[in-house]
C-alpha atoms as a PDB file:
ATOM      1  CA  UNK A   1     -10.953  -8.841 -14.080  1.00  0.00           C
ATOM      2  CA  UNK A   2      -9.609  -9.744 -17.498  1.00  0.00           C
ATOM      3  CA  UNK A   3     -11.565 -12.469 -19.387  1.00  0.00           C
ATOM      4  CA  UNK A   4      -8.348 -14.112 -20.511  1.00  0.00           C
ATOM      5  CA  UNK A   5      -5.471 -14.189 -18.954  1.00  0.00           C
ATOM      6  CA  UNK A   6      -1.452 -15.097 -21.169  1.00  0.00           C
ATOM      7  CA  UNK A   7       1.495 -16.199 -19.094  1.00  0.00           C
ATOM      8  CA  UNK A   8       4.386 -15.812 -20.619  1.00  0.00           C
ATOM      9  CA  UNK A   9       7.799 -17.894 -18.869  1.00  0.00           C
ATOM     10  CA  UNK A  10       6.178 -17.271 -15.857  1.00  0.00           C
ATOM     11  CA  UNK A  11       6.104 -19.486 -12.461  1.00  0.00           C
ATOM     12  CA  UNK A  12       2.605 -18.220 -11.411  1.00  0.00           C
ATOM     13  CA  UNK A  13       4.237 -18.879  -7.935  1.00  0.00           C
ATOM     14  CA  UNK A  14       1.570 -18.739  -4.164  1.00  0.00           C
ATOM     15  CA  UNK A  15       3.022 -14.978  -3.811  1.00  0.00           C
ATOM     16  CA  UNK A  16       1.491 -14.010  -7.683  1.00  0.00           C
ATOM     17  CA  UNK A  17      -1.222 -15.718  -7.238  1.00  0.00           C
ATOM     18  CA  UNK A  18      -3.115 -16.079  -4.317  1.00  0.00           C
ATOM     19  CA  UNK A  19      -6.394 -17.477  -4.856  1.00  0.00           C
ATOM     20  CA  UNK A  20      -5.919 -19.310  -7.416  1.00  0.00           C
ATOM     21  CA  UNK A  21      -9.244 -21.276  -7.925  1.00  0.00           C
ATOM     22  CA  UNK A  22     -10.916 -17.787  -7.243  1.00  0.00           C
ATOM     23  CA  UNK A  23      -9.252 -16.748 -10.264  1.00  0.00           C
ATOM     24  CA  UNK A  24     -10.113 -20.245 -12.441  1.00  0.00           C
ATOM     25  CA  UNK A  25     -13.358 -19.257 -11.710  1.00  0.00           C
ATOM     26  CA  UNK A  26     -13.500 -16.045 -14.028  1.00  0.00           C
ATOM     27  CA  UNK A  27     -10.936 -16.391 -16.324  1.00  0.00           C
ATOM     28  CA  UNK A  28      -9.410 -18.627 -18.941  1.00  0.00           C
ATOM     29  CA  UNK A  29      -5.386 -19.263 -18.869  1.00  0.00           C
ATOM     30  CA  UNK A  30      -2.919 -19.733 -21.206  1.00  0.00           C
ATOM     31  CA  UNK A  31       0.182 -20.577 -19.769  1.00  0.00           C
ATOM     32  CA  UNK A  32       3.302 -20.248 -22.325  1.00  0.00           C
ATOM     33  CA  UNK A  33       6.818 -22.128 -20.569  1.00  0.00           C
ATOM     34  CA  UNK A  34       9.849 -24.434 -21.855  1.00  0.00           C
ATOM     35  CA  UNK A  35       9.718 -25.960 -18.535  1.00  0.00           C
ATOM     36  CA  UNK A  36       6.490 -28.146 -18.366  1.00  0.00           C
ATOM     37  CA  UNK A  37       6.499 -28.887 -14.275  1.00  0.00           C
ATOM     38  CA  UNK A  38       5.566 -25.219 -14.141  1.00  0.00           C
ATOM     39  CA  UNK A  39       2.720 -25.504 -16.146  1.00  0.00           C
ATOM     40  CA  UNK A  40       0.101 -26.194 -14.037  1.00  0.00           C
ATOM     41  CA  UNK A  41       1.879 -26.324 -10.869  1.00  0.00           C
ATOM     42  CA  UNK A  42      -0.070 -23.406  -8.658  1.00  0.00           C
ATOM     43  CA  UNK A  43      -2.812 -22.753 -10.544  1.00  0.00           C
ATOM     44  CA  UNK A  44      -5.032 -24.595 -13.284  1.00  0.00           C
ATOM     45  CA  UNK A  45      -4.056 -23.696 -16.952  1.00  0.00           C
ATOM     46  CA  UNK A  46      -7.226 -23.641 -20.089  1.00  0.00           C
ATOM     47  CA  UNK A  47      -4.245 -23.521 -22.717  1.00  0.00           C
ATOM     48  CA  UNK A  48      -1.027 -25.164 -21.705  1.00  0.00           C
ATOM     49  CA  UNK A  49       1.992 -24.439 -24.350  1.00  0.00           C
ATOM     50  CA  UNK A  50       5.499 -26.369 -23.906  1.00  0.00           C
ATOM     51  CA  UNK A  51       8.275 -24.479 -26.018  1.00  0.00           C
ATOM     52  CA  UNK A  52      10.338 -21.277 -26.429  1.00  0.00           C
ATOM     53  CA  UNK A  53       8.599 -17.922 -25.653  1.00  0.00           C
ATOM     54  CA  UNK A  54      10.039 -16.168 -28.511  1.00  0.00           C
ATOM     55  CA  UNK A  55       8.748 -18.809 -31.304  1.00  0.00           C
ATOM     56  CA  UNK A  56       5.756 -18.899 -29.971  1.00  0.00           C
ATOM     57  CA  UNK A  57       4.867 -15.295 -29.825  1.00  0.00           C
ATOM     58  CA  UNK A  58       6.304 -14.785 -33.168  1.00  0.00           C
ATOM     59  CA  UNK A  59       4.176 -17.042 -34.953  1.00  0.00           C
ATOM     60  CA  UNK A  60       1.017 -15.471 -32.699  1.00  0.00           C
ATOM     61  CA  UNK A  61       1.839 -11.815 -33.949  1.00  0.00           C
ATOM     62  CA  UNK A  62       1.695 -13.378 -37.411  1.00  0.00           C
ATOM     63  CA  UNK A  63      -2.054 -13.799 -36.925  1.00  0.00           C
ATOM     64  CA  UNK A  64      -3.883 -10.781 -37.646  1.00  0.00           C
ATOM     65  CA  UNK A  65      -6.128  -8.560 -34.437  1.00  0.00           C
ATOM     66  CA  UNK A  66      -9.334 -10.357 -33.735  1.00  0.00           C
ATOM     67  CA  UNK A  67     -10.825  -7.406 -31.875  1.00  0.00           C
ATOM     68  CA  UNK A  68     -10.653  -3.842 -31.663  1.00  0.00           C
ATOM     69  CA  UNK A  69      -9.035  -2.781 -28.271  1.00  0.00           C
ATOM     70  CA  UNK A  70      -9.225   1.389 -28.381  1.00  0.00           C
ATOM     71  CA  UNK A  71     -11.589   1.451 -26.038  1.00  0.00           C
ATOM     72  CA  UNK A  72     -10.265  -1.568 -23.552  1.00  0.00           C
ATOM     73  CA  UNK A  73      -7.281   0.648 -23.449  1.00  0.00           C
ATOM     74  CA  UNK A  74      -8.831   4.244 -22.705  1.00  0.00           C
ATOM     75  CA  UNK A  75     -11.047   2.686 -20.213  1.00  0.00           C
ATOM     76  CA  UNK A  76      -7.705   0.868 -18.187  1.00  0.00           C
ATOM     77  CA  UNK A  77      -6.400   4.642 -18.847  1.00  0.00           C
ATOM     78  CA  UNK A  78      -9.183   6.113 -17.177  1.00  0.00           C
ATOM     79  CA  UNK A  79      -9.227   3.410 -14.059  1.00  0.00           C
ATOM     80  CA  UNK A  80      -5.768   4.729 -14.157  1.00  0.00           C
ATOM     81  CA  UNK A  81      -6.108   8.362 -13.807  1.00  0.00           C
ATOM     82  CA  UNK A  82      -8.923   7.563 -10.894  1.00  0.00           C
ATOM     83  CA  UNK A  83      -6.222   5.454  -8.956  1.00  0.00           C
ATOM     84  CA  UNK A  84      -4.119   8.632  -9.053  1.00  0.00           C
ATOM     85  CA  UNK A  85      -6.234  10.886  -7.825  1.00  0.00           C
ATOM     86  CA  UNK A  86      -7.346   8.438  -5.112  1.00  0.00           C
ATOM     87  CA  UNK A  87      -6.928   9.755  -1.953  1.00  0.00           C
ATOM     88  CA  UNK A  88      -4.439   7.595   0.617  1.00  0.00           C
ATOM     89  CA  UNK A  89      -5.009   6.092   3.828  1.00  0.00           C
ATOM     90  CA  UNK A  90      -4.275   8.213   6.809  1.00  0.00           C
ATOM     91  CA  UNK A  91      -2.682   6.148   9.776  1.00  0.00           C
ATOM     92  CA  UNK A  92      -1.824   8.243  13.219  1.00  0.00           C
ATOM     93  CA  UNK A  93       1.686   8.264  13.726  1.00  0.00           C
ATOM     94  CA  UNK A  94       2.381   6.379  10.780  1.00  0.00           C
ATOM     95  CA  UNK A  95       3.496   7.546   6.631  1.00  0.00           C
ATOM     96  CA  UNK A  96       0.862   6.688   3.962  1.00  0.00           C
ATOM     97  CA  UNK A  97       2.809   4.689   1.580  1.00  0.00           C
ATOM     98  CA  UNK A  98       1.232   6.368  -1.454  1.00  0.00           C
ATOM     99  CA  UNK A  99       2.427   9.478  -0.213  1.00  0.00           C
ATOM    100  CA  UNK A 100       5.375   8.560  -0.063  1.00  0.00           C
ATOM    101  CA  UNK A 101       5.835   6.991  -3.041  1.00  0.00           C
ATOM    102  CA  UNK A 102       4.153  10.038  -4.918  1.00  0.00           C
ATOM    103  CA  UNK A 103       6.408  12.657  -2.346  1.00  0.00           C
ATOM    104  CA  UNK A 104       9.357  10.824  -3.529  1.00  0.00           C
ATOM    105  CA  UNK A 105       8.619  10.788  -7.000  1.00  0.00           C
ATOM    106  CA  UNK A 106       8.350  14.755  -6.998  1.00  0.00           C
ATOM    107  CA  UNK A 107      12.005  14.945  -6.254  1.00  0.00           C
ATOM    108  CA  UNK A 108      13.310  12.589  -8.152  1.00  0.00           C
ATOM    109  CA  UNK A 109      15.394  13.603 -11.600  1.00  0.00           C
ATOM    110  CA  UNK A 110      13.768  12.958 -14.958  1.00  0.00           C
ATOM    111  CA  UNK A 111      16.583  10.092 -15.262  1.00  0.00           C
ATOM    112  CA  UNK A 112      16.982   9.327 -12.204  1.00  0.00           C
ATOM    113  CA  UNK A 113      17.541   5.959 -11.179  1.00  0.00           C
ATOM    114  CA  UNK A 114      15.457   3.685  -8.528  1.00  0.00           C
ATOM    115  CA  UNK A 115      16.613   0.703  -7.427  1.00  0.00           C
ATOM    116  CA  UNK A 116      13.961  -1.364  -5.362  1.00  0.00           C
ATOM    117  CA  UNK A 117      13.670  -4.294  -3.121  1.00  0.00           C
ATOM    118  CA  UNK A 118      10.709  -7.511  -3.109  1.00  0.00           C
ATOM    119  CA  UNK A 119       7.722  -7.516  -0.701  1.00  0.00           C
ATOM    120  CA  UNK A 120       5.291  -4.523  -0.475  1.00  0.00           C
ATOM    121  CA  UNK A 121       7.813  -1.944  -1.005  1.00  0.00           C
ATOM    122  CA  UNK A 122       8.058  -2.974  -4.380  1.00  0.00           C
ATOM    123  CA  UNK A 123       4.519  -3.059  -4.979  1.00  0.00           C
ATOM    124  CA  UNK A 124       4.187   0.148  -3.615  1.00  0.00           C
ATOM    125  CA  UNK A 125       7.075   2.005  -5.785  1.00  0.00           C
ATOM    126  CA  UNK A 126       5.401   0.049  -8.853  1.00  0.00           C
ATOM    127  CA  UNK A 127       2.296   1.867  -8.723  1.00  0.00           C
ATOM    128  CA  UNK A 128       2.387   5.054  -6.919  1.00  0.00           C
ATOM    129  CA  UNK A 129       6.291   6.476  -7.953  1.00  0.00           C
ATOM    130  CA  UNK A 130       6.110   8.480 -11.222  1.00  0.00           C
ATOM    131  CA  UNK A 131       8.875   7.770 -13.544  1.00  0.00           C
ATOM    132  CA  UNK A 132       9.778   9.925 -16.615  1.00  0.00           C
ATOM    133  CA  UNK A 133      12.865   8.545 -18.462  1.00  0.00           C
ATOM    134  CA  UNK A 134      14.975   6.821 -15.538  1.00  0.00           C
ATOM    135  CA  UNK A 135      15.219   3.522 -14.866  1.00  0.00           C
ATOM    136  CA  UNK A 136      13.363   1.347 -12.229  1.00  0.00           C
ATOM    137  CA  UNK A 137      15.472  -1.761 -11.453  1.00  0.00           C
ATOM    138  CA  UNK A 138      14.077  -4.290  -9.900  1.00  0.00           C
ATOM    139  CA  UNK A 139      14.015  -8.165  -9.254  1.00  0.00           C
ATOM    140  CA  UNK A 140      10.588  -8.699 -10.090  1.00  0.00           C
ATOM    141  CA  UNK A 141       8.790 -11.878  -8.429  1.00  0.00           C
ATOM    142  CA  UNK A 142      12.240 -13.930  -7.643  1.00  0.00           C
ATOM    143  CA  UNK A 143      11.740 -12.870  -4.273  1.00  0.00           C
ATOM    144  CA  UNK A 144      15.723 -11.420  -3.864  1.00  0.00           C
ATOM    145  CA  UNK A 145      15.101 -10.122  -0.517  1.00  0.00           C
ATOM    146  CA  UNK A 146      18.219  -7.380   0.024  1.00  0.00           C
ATOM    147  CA  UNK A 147      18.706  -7.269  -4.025  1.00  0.00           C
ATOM    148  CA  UNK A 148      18.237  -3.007  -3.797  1.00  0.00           C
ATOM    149  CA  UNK A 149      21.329  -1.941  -1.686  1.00  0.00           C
ATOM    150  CA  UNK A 150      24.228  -3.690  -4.355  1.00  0.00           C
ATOM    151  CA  UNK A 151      22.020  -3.128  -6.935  1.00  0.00           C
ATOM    152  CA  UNK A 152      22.377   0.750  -5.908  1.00  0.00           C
ATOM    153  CA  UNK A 153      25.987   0.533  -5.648  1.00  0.00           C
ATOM    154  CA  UNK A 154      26.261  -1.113  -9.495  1.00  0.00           C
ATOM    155  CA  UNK A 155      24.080   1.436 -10.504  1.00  0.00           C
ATOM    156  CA  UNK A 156      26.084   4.465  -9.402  1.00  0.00           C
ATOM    157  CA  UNK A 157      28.893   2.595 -10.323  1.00  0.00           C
ATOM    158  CA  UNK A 158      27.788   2.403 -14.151  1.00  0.00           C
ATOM    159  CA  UNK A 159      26.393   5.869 -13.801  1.00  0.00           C
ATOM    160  CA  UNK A 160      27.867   8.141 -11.681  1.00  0.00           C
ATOM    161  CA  UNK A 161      26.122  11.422 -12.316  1.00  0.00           C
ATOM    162  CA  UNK A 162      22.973   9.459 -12.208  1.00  0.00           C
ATOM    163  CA  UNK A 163      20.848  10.048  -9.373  1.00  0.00           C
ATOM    164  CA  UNK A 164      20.545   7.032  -7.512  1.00  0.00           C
ATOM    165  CA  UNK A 165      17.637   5.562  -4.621  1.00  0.00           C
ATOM    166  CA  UNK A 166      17.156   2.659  -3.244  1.00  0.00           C
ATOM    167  CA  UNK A 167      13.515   2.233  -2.070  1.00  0.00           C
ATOM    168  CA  UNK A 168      13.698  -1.183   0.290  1.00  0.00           C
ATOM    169  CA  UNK A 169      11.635  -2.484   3.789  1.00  0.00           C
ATOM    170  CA  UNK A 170      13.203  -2.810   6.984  1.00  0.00           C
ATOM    171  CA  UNK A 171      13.129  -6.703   6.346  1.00  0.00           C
ATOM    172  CA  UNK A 172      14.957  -6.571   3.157  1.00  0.00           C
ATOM    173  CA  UNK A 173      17.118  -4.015   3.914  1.00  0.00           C
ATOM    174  CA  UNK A 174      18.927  -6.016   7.046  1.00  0.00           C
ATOM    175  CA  UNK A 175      19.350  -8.842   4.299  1.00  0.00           C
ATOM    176  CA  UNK A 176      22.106  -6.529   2.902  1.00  0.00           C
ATOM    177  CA  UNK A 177      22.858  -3.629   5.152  1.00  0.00           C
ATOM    178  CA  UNK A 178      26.643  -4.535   4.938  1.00  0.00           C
ATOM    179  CA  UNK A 179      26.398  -2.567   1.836  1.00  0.00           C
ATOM    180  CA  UNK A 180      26.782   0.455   4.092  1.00  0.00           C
ATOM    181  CA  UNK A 181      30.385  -0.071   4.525  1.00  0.00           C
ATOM    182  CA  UNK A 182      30.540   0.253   0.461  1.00  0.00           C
ATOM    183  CA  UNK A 183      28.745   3.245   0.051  1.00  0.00           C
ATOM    184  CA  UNK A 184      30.540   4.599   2.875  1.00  0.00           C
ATOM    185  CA  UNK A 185      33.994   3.977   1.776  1.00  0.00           C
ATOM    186  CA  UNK A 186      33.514   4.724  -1.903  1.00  0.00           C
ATOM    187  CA  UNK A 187      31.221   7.894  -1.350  1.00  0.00           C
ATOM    188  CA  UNK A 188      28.714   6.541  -3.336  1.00  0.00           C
ATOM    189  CA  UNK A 189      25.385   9.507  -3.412  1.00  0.00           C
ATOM    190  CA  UNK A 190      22.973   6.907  -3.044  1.00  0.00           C
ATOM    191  CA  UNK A 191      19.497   7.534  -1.039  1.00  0.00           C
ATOM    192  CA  UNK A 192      17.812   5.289   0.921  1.00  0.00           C
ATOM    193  CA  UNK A 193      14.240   5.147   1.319  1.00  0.00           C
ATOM    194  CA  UNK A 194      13.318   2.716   3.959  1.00  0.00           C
ATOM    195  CA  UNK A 195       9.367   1.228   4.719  1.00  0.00           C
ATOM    196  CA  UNK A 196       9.716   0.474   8.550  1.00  0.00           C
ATOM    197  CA  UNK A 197       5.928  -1.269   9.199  1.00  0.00           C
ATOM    198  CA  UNK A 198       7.739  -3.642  11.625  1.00  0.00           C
ATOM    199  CA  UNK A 199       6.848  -6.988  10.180  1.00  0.00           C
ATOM    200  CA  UNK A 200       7.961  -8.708   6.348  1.00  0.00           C
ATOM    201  CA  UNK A 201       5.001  -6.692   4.727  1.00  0.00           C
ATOM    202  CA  UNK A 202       3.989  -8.820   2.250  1.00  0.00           C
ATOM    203  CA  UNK A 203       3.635 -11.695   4.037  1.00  0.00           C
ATOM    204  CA  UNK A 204       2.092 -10.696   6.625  1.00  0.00           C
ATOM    205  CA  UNK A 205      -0.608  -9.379   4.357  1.00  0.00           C
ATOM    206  CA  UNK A 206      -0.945 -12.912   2.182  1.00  0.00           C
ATOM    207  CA  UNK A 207      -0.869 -14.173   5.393  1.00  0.00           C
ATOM    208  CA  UNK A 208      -3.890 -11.900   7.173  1.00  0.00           C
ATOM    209  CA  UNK A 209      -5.553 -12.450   3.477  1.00  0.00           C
ATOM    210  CA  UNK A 210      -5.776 -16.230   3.762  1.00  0.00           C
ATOM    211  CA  UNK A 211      -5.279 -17.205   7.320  1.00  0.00           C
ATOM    212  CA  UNK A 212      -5.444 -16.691  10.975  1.00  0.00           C
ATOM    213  CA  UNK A 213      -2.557 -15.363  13.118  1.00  0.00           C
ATOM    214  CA  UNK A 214      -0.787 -15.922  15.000  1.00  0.00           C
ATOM    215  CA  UNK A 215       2.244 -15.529  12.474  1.00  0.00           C
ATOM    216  CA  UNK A 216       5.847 -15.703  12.468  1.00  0.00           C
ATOM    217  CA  UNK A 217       6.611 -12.386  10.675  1.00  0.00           C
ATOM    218  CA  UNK A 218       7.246  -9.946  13.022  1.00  0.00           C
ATOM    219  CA  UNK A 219      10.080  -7.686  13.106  1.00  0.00           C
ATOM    220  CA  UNK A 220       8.918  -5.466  16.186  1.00  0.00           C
ATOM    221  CA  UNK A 221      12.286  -5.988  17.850  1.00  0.00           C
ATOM    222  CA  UNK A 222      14.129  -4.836  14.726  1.00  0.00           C
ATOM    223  CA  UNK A 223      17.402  -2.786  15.518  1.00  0.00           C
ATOM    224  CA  UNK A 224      18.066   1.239  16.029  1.00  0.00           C
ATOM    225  CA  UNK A 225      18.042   1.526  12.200  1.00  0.00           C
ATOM    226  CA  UNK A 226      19.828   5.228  13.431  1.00  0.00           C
ATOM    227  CA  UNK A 227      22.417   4.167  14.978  1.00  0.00           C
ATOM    228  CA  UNK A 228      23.562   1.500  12.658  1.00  0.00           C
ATOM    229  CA  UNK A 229      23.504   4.096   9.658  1.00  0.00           C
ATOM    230  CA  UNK A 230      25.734   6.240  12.704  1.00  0.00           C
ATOM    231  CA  UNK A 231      28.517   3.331  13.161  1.00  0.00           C
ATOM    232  CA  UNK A 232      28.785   3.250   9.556  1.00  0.00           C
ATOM    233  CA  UNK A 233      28.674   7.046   9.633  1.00  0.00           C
ATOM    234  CA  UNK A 234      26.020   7.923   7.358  1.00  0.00           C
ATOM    235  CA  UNK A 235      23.833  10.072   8.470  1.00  0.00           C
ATOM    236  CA  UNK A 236      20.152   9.468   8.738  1.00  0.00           C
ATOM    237  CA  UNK A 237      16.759  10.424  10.187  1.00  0.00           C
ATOM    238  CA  UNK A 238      13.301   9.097  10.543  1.00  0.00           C
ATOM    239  CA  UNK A 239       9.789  10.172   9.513  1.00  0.00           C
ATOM    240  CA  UNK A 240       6.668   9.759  11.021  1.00  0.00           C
ATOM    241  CA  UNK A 241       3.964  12.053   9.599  1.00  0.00           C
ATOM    242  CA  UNK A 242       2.938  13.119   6.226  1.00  0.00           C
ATOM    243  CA  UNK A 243       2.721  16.518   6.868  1.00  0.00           C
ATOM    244  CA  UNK A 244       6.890  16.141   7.732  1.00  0.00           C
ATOM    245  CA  UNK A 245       7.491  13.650   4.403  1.00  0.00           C
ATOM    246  CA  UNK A 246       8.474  16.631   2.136  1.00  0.00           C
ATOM    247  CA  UNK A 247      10.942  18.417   4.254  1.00  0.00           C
ATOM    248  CA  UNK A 248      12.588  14.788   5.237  1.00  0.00           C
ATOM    249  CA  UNK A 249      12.485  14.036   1.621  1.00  0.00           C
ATOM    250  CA  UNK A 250      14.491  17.419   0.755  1.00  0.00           C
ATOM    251  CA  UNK A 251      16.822  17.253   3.793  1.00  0.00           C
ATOM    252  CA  UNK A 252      17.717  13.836   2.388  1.00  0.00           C
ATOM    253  CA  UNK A 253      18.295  15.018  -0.968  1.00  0.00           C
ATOM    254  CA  UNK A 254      20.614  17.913   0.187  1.00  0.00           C
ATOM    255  CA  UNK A 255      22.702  15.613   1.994  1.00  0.00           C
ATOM    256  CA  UNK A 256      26.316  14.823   0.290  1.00  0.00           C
ATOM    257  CA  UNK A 257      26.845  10.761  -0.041  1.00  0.00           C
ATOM    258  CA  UNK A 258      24.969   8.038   1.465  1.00  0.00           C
ATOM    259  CA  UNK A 259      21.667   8.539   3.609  1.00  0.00           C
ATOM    260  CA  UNK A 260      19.308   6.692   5.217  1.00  0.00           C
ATOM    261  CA  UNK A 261      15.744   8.026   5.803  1.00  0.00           C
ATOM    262  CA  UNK A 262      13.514   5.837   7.677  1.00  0.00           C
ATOM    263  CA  UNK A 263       9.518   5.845   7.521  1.00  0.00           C
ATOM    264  CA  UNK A 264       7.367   4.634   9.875  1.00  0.00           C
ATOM    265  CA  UNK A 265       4.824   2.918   8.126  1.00  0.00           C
ATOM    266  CA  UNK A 266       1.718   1.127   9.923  1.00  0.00           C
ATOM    267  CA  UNK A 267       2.140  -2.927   9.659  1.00  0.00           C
ATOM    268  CA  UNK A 268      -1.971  -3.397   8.529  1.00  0.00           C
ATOM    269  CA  UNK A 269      -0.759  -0.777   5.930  1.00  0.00           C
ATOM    270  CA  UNK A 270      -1.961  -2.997   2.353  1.00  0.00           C
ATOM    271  CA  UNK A 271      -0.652  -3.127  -1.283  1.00  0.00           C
ATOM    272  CA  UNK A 272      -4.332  -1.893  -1.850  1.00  0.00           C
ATOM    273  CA  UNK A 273      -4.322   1.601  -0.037  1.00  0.00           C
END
């Protein structure tokens, strides 16, 4: 838990912040926005500041370093490094999402370029998928639900011999699944990594967090995910086992133009495993 925490033209929106009087509780904020209404608005600030971002940083990094950090920073390395090694949670019948995230990142291309969707697959590809020098697009917390699919297809676009995922959940990706026409027509090599847990993720797990059920998230009925990559006539395939991730992964990878790889993920599955 940091001791002080700097927001920085930030909302601090419910999703971000979750308990928020838990979190007054431990730590001072200063809140830094030219909008004043969000200052305040989810979660109690120590240090409000009204005004541009970039002034006010400036004149901050005109101050000099109060405090050594060197050893802040090798101990938040060394948490690191133990997150890594941590070993995932094992569902039956179900993907670990940190194994997929760290299968996926194996065979990915040193610049290879990941575009990824909002909820828990976002979270997920944030802190488990190893990126050397590509680039990770993503919408951050604006909450674009669907944003990975076009977001692929301007990324190919721009950079054709680039290697080009999309890393999205069953939720997001029906937001946009037109997009399969697209790829389809203009050949576009882009890979689709899809988190089927059967419910908006994210929510849910706020939700199961905070409340009690029952709640109005569930995507159990969700279409043949198959056969709508088949009328489009990409091809496609699901996963439903670790021990099967890396040969899905690499049948994926050998495929020419669009695919869609679905994986089975269990809905309790948490940002946290």
């Amino acid at each position: 838990m940091a001791d002080l925490l700097i927001i920085t033209g930030a909302r601090a929106a419910d999703r971000a912040v979750i308990a928020p009087k838990e979190l007054a509780k431990r730590t001072k904020t200063v809140h830094i926005d030219v909008d004043p209404a969000e200052i305040g608005k989810n979660m109690s600030t120590t240090v409000p500041v009204v005004g541009d971002v970039k002034v006010i940083l400036s004149q901050l990094l005109a101050h000099k370093p109060v405090a050594d950090t060197a050893d802040w920073l090798e101990d938040l390395r060394a948490r690191r490094k133990r997150e890594r090694r941590d070993e995932p949670v094992h569902r039956e019948g179900a993907v670990s999402p940190v194994t997929l995230m760290r299968s996926l990142g194996g065979k990915l291309d040193d610049d290879a370029c990941v575009c990824v969707d909002v909820g828990q697959n976002q979270i997920w590809a944030a802190k488990h998928l190893p990126l050397q020098h590509g680039r990770f697009l993503t919408s951050g917390g604006l909450g674009t639900m669907g944003y990975s699919l076009p977001a692929a297809l301007g990324a190919k676009t721009a950079a054709p011999g680039r290697q080009t995922v999309v890393v999205c959940g069953d939720g997001s990706f029906q937001m946009s699944m037109n997009e399969l026409a697209t790829m389809k027509n203009i050949g576009a090599d882009v890979k689709i990594v899809m988190i089927r847990n059967g419910v908006l993720g994210l929510v849910n797990e706020i939700q199961n967090k905070l409340y009690s059920g029952p709640f109005g998230v569930d995507l159990e009925h969700s279409p043949d995910f198959e056969k709508i990559a088949a009328a489009y006539g990409i091809g496609s395939s699901t996963v439903a086992d670790d021990k099967e991730l890396d040969g899905a992964l690499s049948r994926m990878f050998s495929e020419k133009g669009p695919y869609l790889l679905v994986c089975r993920v269990a809905p309790e599955a948490t940002t946290g495993d």
